[in-house]
Every structure is written in C-alpha cells, then in structure tokens.
PDB file of N, CA and C in Angstrom:
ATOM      1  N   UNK A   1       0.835  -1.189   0.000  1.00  0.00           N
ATOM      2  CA  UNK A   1       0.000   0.000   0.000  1.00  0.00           C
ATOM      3  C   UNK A   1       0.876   1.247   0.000  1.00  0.00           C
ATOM      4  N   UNK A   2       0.278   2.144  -0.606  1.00  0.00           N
ATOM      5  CA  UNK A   2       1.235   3.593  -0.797  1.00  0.00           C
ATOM      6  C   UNK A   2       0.464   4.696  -0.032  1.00  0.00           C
ATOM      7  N   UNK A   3       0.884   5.371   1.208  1.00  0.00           N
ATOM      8  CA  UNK A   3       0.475   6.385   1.966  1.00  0.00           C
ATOM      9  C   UNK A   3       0.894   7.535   1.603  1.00  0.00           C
ATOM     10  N   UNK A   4       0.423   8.640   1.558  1.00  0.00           N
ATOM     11  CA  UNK A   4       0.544  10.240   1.567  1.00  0.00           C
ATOM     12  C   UNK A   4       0.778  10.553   3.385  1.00  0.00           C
ATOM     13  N   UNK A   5       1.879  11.196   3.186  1.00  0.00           N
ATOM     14  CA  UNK A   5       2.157  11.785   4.701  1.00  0.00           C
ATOM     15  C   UNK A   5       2.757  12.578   4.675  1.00  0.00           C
ATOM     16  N   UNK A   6       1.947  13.954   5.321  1.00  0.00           N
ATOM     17  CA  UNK A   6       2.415  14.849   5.772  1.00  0.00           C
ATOM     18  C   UNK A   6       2.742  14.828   7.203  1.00  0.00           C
ATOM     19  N   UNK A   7       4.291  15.975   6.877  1.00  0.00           N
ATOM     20  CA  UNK A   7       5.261  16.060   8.390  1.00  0.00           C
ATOM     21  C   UNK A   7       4.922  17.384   8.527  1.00  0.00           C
ATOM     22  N   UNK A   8       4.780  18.031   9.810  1.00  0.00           N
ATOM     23  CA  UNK A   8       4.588  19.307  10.405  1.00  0.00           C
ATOM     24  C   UNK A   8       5.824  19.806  11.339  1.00  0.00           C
ATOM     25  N   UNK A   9       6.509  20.362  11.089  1.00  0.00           N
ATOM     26  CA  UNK A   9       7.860  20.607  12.276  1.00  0.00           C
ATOM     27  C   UNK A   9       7.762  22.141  12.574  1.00  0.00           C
ATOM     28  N   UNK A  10       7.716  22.318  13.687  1.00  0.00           N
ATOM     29  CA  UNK A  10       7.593  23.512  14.010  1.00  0.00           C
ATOM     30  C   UNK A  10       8.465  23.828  15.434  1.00  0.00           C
ATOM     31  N   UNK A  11       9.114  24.855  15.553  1.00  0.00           N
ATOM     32  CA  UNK A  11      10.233  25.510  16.616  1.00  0.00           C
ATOM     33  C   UNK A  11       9.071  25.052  17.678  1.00  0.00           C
ATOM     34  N   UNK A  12      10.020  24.887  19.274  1.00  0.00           N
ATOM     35  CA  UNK A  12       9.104  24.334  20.796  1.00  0.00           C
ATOM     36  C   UNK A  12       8.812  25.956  20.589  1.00  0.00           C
ATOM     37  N   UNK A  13       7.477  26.146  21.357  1.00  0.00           N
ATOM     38  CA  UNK A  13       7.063  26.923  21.666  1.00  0.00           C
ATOM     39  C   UNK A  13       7.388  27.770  22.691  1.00  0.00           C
ATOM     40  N   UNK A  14       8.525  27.106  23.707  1.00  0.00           N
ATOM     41  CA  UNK A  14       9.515  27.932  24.687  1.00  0.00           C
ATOM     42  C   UNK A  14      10.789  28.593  24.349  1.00  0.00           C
ATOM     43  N   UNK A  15      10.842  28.305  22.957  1.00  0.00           N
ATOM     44  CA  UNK A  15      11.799  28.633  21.751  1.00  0.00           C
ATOM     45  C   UNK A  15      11.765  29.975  21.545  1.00  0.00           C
ATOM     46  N   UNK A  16      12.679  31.028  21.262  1.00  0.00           N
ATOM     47  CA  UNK A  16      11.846  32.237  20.463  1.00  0.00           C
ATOM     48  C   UNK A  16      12.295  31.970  19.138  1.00  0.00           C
ATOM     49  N   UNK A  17      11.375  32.175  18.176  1.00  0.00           N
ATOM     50  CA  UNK A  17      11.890  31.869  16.507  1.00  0.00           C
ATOM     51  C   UNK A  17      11.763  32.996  15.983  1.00  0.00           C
ATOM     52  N   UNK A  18      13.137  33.343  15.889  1.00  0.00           N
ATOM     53  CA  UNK A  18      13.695  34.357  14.957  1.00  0.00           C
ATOM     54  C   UNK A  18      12.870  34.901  13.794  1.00  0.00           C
ATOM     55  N   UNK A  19      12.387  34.011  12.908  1.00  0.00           N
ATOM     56  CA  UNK A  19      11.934  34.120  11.614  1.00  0.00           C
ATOM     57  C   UNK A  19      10.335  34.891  11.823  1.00  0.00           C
ATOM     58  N   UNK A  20      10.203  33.756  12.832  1.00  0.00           N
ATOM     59  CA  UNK A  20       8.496  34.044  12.765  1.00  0.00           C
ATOM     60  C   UNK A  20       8.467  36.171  13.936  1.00  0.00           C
ATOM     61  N   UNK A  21       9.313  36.029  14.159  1.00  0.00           N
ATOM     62  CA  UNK A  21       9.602  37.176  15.094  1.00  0.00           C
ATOM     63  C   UNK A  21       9.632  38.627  14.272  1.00  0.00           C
ATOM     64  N   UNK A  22      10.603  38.004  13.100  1.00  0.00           N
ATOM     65  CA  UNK A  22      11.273  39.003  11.871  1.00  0.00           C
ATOM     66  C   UNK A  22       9.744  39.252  10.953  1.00  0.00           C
ATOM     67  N   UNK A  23       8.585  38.482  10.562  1.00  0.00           N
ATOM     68  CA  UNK A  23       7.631  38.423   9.946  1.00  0.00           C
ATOM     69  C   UNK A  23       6.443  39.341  10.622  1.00  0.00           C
ATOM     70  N   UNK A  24       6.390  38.682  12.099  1.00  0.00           N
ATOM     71  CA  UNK A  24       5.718  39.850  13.116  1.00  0.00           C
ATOM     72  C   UNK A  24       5.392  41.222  13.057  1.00  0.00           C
ATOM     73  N   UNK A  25       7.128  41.369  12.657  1.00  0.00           N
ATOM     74  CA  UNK A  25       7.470  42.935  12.959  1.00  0.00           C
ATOM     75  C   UNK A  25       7.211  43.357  11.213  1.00  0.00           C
ATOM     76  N   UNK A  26       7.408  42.613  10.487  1.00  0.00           N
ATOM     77  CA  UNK A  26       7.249  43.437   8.948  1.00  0.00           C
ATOM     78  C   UNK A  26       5.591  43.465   8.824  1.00  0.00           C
ATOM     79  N   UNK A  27       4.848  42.516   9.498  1.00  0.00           N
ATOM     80  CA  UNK A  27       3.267  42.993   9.524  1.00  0.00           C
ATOM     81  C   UNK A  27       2.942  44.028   9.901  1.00  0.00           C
ATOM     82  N   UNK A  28       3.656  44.819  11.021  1.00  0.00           N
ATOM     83  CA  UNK A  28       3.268  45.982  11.759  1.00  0.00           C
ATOM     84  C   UNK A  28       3.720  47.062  10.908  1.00  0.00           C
ATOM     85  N   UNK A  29       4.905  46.854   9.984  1.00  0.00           N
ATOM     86  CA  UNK A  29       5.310  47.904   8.888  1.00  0.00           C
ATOM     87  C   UNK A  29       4.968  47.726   7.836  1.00  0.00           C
ATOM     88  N   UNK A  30       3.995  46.701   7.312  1.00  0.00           N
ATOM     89  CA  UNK A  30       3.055  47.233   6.295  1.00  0.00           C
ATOM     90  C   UNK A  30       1.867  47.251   6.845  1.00  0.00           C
ATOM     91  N   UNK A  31       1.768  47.831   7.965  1.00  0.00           N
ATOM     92  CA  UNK A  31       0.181  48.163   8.496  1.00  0.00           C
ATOM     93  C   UNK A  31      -0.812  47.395   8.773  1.00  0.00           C
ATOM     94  N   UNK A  32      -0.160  46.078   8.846  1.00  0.00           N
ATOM     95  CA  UNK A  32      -1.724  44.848   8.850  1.00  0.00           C
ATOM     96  C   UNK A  32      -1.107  44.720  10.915  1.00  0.00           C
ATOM     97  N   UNK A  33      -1.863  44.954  11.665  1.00  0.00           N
ATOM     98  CA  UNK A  33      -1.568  45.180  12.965  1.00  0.00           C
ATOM     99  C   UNK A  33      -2.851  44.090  13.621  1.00  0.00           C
ATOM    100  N   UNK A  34      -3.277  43.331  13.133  1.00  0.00           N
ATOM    101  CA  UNK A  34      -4.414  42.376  13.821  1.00  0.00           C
ATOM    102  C   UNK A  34      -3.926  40.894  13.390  1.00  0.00           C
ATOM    103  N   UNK A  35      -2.655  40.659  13.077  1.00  0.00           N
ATOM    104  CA  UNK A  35      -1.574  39.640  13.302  1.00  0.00           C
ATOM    105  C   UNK A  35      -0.694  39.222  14.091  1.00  0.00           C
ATOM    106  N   UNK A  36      -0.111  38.480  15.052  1.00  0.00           N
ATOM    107  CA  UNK A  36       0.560  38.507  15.732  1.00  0.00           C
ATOM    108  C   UNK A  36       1.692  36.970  16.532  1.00  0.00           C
ATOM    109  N   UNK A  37       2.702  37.272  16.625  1.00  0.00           N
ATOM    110  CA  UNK A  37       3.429  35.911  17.240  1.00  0.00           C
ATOM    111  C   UNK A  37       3.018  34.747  16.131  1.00  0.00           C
ATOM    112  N   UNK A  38       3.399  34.930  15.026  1.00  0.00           N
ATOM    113  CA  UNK A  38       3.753  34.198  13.845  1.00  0.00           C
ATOM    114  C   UNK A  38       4.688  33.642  13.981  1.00  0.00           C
ATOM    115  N   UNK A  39       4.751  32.101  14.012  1.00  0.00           N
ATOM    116  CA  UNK A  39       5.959  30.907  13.846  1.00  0.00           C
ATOM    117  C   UNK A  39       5.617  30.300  12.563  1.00  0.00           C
ATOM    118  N   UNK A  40       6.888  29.839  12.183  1.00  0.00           N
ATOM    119  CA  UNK A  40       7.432  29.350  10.737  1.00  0.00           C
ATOM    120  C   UNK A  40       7.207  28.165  11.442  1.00  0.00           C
ATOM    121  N   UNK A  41       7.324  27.375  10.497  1.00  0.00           N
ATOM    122  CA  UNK A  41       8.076  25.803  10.167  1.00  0.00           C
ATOM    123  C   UNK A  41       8.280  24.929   9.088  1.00  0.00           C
ATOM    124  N   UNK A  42       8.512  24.217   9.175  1.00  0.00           N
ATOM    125  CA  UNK A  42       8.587  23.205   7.777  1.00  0.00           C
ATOM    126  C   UNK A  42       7.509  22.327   7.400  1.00  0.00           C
ATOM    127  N   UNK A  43       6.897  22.079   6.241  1.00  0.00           N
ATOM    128  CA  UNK A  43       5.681  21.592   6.059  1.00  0.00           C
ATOM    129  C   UNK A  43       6.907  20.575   4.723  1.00  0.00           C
ATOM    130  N   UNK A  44       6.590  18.609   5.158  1.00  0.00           N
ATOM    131  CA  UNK A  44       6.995  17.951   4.360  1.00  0.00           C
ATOM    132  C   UNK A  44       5.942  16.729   4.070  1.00  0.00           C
ATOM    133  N   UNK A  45       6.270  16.276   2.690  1.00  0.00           N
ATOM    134  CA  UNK A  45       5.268  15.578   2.222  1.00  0.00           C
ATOM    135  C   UNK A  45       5.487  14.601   1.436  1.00  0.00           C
ATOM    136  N   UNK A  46       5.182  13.445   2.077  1.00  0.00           N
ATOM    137  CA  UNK A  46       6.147  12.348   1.103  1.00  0.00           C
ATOM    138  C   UNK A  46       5.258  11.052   0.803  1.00  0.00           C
ATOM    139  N   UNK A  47       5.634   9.902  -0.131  1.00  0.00           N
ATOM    140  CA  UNK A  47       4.895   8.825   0.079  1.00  0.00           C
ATOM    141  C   UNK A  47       5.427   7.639   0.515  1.00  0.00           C
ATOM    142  N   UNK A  48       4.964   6.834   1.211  1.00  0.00           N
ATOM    143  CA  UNK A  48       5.191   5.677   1.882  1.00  0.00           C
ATOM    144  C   UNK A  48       4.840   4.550   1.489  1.00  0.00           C
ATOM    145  N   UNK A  49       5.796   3.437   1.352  1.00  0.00           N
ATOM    146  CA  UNK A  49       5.158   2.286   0.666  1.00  0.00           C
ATOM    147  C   UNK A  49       5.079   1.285   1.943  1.00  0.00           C
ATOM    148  N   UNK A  50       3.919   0.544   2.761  1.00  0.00           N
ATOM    149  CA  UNK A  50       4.516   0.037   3.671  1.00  0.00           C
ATOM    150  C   UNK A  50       3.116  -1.000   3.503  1.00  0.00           C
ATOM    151  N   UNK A  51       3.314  -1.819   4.294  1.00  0.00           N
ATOM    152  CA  UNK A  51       1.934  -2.987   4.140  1.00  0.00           C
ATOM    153  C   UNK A  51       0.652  -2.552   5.118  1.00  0.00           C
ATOM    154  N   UNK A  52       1.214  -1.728   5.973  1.00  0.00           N
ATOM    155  CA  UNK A  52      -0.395  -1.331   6.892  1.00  0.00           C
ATOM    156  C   UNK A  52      -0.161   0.407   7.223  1.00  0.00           C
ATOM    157  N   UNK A  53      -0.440   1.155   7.878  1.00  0.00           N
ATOM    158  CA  UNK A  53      -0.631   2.675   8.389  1.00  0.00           C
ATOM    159  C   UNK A  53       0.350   2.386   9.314  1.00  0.00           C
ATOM    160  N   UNK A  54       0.280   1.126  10.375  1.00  0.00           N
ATOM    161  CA  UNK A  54       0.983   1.487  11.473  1.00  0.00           C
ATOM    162  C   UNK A  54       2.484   1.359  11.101  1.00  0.00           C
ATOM    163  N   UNK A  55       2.819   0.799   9.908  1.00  0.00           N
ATOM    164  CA  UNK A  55       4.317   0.470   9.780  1.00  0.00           C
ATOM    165  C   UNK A  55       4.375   1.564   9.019  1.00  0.00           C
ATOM    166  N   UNK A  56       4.054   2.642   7.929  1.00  0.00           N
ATOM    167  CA  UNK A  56       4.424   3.657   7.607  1.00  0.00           C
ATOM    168  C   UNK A  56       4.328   4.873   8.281  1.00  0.00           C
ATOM    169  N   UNK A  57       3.556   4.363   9.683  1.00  0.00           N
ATOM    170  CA  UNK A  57       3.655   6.206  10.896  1.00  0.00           C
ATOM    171  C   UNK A  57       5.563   5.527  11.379  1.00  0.00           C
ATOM    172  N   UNK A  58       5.781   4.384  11.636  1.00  0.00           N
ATOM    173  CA  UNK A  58       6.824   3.547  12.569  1.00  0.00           C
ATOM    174  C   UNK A  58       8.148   4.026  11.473  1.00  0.00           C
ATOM    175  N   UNK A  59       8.076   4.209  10.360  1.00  0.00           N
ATOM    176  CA  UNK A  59       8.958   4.609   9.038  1.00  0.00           C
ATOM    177  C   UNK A  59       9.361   6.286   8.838  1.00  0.00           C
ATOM    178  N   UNK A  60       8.197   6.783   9.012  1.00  0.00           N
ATOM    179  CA  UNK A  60       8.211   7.992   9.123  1.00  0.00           C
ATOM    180  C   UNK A  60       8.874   8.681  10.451  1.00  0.00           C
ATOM    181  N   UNK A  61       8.198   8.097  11.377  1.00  0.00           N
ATOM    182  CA  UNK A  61       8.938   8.807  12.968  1.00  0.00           C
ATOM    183  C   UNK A  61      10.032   8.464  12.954  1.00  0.00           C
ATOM    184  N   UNK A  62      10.462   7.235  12.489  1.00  0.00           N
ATOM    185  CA  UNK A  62      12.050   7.175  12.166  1.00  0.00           C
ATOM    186  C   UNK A  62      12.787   8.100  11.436  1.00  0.00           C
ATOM    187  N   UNK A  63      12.527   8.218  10.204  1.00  0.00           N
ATOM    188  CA  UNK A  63      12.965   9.802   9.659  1.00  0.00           C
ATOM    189  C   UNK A  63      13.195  10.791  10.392  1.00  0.00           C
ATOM    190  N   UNK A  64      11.809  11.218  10.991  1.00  0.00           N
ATOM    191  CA  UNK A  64      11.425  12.533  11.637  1.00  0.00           C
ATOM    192  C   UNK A  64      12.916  12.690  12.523  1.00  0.00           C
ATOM    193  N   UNK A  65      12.833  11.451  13.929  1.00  0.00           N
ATOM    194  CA  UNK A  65      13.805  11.434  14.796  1.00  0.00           C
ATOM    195  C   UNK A  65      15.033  11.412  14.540  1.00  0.00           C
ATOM    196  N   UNK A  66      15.617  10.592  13.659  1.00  0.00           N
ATOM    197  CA  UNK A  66      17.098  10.394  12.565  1.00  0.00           C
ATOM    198  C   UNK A  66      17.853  11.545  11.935  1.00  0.00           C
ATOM    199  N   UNK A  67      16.347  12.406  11.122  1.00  0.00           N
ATOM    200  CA  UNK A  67      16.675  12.778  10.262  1.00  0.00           C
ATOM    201  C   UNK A  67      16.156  14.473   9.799  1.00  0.00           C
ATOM    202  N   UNK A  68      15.153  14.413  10.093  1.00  0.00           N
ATOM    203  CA  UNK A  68      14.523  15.815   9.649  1.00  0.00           C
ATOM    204  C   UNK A  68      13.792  16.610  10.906  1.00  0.00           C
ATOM    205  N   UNK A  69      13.782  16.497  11.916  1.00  0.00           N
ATOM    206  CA  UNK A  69      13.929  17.310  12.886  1.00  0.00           C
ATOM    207  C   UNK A  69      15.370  17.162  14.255  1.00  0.00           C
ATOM    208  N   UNK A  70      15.004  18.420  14.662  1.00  0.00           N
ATOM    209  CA  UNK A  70      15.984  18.252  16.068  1.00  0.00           C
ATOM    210  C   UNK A  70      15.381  18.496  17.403  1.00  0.00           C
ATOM    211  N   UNK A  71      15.119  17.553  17.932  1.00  0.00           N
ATOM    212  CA  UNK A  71      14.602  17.324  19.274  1.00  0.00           C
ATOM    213  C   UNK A  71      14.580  18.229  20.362  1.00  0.00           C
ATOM    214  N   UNK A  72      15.608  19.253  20.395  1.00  0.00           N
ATOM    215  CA  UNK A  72      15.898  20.025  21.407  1.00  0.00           C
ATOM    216  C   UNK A  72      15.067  21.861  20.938  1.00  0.00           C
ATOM    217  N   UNK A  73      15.039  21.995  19.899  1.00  0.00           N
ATOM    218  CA  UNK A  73      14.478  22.734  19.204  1.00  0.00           C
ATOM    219  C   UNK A  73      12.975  23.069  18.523  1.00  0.00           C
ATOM    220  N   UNK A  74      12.562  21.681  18.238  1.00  0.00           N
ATOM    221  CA  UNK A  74      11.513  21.568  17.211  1.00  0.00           C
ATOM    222  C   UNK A  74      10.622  20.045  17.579  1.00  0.00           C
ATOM    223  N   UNK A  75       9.474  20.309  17.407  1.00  0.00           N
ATOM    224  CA  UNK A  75       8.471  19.215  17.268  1.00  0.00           C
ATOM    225  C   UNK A  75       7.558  19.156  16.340  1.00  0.00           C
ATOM    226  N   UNK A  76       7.161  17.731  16.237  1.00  0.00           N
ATOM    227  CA  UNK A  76       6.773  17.463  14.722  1.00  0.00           C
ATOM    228  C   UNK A  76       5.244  16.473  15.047  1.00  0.00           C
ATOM    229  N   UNK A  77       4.452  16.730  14.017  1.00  0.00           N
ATOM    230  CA  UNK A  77       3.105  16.183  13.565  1.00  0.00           C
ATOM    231  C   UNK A  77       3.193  15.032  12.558  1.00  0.00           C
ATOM    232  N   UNK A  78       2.621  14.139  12.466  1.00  0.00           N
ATOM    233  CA  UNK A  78       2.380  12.999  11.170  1.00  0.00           C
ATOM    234  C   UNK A  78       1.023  13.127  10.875  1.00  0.00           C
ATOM    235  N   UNK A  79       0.457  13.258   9.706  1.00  0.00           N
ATOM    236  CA  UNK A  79      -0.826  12.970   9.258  1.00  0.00           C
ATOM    237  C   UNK A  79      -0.553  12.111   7.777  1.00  0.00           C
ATOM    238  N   UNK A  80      -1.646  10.938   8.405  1.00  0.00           N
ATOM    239  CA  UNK A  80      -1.365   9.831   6.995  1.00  0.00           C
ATOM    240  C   UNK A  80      -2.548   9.978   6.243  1.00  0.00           C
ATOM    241  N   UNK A  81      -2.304  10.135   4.974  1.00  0.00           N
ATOM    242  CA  UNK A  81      -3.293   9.463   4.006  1.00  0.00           C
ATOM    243  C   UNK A  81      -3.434   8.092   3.547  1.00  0.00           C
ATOM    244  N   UNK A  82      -4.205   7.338   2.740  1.00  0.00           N
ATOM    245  CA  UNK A  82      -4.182   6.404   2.572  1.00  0.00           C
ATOM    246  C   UNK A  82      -4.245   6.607   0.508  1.00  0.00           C
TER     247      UNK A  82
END
C-alpha cells in the first residue's frame, strides 16, 4: 500500500523563533496590525510504501527522529493518508 504523509515541524514553543519574530514585525510595517506571534516551520510531504498505516507512521517517525527534525528545538506532527 502507498500512503501520503504529511510532516509538520515547528520551533518548541519555549523557543523564540527568529523568523516568525522578523515576519511579526514586517506585519506591523506594512500596516496589517491584527496579526501577531507568527511561527514558521517546515511543512513535508512524502509517500510511503509500507503494508499497513501502522508500519508507515513507525517509518516515518524514524525519519522525523534520525533525520529531519531536532529534538531540542523543534516538534513534529504525522498525518497519513491512505
């Protein structure tokens, strides 16, 4: 079976993120002021070939942990399609 899965990684929320900080402040200088404490992250999307859901979430969090996030920094979402 072939799954669609999206990864969600986003800075801990005890984090301050730079980016989303830098975006904040350019809302307030082009005048849109009913925005606020904007965080970035990475939105990834891949497909999975695995025989059931539970062995392609078990494939994926392996990635996630290995490979495409950092634990001390950032936490991450799985949503599977089928």
């Amino acid at each position: 079976m072939k799954f669609n899965v999206c990864i969600n990684i986003m800075p801990l929320k005890a984090l301050l993120d730079p980016q989303g900080k830098a975006v904040t402040s350019s809302m307030k200088n082009i005048n849109i002021n009913n925005i606020d404490n904007v965080r970035i992250g990475k939105h990834i999307t891949l497909e999975v070939e695995a025989k059931d859901e539970k062995e392609a979430k078990a494939s994926v969090e392996k990635a996630c942990k290995e490979l495409l996030y950092n634990p001390i920094m950032e936490s991450f979402e799985i949503q599977i399609e089928k």
